[in-house]
PDB file of N, CA and C in Angstrom:
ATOM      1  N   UNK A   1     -52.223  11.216  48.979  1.00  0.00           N
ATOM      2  CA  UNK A   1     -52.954  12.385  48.466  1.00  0.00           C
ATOM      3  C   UNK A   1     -52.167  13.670  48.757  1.00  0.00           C
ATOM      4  N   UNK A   2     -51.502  13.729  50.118  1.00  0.00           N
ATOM      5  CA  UNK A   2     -50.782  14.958  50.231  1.00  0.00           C
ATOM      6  C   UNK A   2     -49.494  15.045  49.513  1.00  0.00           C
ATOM      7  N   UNK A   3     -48.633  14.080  49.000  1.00  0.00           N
ATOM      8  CA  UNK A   3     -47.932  13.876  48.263  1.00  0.00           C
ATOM      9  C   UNK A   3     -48.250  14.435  46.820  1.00  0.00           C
ATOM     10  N   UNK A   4     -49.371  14.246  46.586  1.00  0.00           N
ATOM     11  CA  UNK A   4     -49.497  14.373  45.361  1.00  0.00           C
ATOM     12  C   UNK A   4     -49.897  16.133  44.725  1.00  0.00           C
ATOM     13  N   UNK A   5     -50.299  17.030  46.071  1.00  0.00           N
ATOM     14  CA  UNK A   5     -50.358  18.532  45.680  1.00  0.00           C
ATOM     15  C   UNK A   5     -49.114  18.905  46.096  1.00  0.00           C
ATOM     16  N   UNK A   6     -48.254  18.416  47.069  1.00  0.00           N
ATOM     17  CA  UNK A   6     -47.063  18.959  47.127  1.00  0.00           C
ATOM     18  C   UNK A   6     -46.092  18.976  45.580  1.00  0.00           C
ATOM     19  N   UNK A   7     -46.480  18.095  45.184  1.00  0.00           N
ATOM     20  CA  UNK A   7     -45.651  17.631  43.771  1.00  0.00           C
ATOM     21  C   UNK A   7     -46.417  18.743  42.870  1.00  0.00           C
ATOM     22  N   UNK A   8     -47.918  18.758  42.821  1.00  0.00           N
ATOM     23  CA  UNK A   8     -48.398  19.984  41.710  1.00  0.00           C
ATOM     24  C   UNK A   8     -47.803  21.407  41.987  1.00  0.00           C
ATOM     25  N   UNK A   9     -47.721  21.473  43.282  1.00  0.00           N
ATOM     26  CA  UNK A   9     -47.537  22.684  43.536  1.00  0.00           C
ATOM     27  C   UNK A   9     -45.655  23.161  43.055  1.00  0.00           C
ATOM     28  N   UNK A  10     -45.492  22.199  43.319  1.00  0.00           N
ATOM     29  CA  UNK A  10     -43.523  22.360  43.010  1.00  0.00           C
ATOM     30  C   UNK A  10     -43.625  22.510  41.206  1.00  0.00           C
ATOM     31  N   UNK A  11     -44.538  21.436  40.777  1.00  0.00           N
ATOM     32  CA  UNK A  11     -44.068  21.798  39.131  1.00  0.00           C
ATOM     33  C   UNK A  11     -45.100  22.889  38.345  1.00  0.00           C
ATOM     34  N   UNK A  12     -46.302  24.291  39.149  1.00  0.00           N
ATOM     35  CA  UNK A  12     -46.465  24.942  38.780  1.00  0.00           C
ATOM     36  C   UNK A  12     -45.926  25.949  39.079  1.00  0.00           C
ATOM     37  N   UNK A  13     -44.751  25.860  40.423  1.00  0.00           N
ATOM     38  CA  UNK A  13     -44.179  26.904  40.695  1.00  0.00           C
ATOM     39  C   UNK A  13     -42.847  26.830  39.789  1.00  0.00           C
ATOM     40  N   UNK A  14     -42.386  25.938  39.326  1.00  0.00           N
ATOM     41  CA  UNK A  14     -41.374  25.677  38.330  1.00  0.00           C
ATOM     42  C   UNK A  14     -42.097  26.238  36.874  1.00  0.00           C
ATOM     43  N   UNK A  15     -42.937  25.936  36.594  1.00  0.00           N
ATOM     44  CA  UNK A  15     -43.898  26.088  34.891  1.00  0.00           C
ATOM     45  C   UNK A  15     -43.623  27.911  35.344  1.00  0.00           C
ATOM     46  N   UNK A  16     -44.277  28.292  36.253  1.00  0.00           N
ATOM     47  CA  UNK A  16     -44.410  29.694  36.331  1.00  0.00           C
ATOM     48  C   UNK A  16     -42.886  30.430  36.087  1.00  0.00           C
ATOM     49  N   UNK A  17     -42.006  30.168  36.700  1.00  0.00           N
ATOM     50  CA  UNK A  17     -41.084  30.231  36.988  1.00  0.00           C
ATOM     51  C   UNK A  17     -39.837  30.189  35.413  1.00  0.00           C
ATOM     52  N   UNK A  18     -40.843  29.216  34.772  1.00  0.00           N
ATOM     53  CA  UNK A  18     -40.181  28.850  33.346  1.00  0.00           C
ATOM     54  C   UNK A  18     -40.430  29.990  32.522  1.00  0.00           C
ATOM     55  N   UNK A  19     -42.153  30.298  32.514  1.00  0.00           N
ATOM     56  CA  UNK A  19     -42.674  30.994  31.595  1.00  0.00           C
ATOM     57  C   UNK A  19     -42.069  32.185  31.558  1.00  0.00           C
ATOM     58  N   UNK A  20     -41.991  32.758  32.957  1.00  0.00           N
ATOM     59  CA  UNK A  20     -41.928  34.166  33.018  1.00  0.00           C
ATOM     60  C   UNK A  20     -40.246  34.691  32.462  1.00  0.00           C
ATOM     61  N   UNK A  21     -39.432  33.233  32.672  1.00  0.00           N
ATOM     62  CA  UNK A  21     -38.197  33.423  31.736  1.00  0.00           C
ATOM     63  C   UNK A  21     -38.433  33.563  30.474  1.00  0.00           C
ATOM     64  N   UNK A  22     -38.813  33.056  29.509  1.00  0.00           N
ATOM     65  CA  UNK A  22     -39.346  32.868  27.988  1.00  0.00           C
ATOM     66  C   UNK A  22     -40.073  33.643  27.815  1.00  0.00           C
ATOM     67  N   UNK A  23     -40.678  34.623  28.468  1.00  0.00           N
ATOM     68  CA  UNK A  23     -41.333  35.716  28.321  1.00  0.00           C
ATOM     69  C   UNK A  23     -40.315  37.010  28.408  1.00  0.00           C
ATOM     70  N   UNK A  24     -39.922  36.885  29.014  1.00  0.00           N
ATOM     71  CA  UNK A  24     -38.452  38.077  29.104  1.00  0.00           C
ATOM     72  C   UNK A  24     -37.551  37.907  28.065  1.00  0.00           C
ATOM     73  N   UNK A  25     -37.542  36.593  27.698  1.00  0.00           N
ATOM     74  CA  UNK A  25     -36.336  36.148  26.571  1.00  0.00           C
ATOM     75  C   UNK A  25     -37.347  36.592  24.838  1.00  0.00           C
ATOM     76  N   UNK A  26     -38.478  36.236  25.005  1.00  0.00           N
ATOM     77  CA  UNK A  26     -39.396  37.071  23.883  1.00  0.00           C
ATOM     78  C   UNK A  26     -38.940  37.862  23.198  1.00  0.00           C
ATOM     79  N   UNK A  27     -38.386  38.910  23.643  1.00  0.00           N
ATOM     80  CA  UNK A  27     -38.029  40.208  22.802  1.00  0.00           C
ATOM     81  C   UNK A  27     -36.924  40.003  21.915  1.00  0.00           C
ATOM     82  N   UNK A  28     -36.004  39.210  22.664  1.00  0.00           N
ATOM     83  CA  UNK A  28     -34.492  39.065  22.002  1.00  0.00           C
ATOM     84  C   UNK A  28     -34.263  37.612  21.062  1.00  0.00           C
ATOM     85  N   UNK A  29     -35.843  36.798  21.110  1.00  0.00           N
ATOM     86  CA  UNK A  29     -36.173  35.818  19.951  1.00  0.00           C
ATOM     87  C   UNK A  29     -35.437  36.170  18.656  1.00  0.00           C
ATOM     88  N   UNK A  30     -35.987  37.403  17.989  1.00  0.00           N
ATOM     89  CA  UNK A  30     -35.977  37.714  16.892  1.00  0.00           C
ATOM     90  C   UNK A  30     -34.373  38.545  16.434  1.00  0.00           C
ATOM     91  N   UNK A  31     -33.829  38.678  17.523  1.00  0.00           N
ATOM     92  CA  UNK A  31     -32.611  39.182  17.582  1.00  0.00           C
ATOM     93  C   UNK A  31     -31.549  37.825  17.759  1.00  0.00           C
ATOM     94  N   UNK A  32     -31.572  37.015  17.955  1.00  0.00           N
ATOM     95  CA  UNK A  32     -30.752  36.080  18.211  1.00  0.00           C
ATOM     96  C   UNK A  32     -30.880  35.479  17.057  1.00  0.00           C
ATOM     97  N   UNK A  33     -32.103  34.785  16.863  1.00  0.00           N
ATOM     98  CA  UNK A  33     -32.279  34.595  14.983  1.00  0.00           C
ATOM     99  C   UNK A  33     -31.737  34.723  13.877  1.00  0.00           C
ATOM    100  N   UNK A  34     -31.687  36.267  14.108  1.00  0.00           N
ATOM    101  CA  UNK A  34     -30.965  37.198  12.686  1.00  0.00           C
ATOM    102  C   UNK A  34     -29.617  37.195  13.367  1.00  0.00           C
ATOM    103  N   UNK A  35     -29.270  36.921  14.202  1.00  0.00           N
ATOM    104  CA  UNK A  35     -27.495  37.034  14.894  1.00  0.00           C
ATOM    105  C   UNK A  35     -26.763  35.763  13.678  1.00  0.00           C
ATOM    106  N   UNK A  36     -28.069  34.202  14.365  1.00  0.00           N
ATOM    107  CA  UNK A  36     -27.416  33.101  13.707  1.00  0.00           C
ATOM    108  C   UNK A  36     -27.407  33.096  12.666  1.00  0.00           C
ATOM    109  N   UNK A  37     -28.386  33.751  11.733  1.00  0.00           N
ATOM    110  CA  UNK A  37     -28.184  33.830  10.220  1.00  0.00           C
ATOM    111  C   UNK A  37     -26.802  34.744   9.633  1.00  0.00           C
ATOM    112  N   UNK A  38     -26.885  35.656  10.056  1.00  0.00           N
ATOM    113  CA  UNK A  38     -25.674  36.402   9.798  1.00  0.00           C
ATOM    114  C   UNK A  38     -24.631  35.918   9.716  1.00  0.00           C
ATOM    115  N   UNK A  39     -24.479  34.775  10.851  1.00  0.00           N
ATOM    116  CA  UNK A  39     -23.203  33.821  11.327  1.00  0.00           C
ATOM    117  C   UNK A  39     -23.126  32.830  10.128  1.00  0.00           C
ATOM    118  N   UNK A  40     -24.268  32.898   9.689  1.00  0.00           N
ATOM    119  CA  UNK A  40     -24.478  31.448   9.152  1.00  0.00           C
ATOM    120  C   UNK A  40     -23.743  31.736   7.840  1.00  0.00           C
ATOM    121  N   UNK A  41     -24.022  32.915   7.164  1.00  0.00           N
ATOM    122  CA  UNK A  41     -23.846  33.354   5.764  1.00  0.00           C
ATOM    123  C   UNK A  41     -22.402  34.411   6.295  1.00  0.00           C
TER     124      UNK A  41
END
C-alpha cells in the first residue's frame, strides 16, 4: 500500500511537471506551425 502512493505521488509530480511545460510551450504552438509550413512550401 505504501508503495503504491509513493508511485502516485512521483507520476503527479511528473504530470504536473509535464503540464506546466506545454503550457509555456502554448504560445509558440502556433508559431512553430506556420515556421513548418513555410519550410514546407
Amino acid at each position: 500500500m505504501h508503495i503504491y502512493i509513493y508511485i502516485y505521488k512521483y507520476i503527479h509530480i511528473y504530470l504536473h511537471v509535464l503540464l506546466r511545460r506545454h503550457f509555456l510551450m502554448l504560445p509558440l504552438l502556433p508559431y512553430l506551425l506556420v515556421r513548418k509550413e513555410k519550410n514546407g512550401i
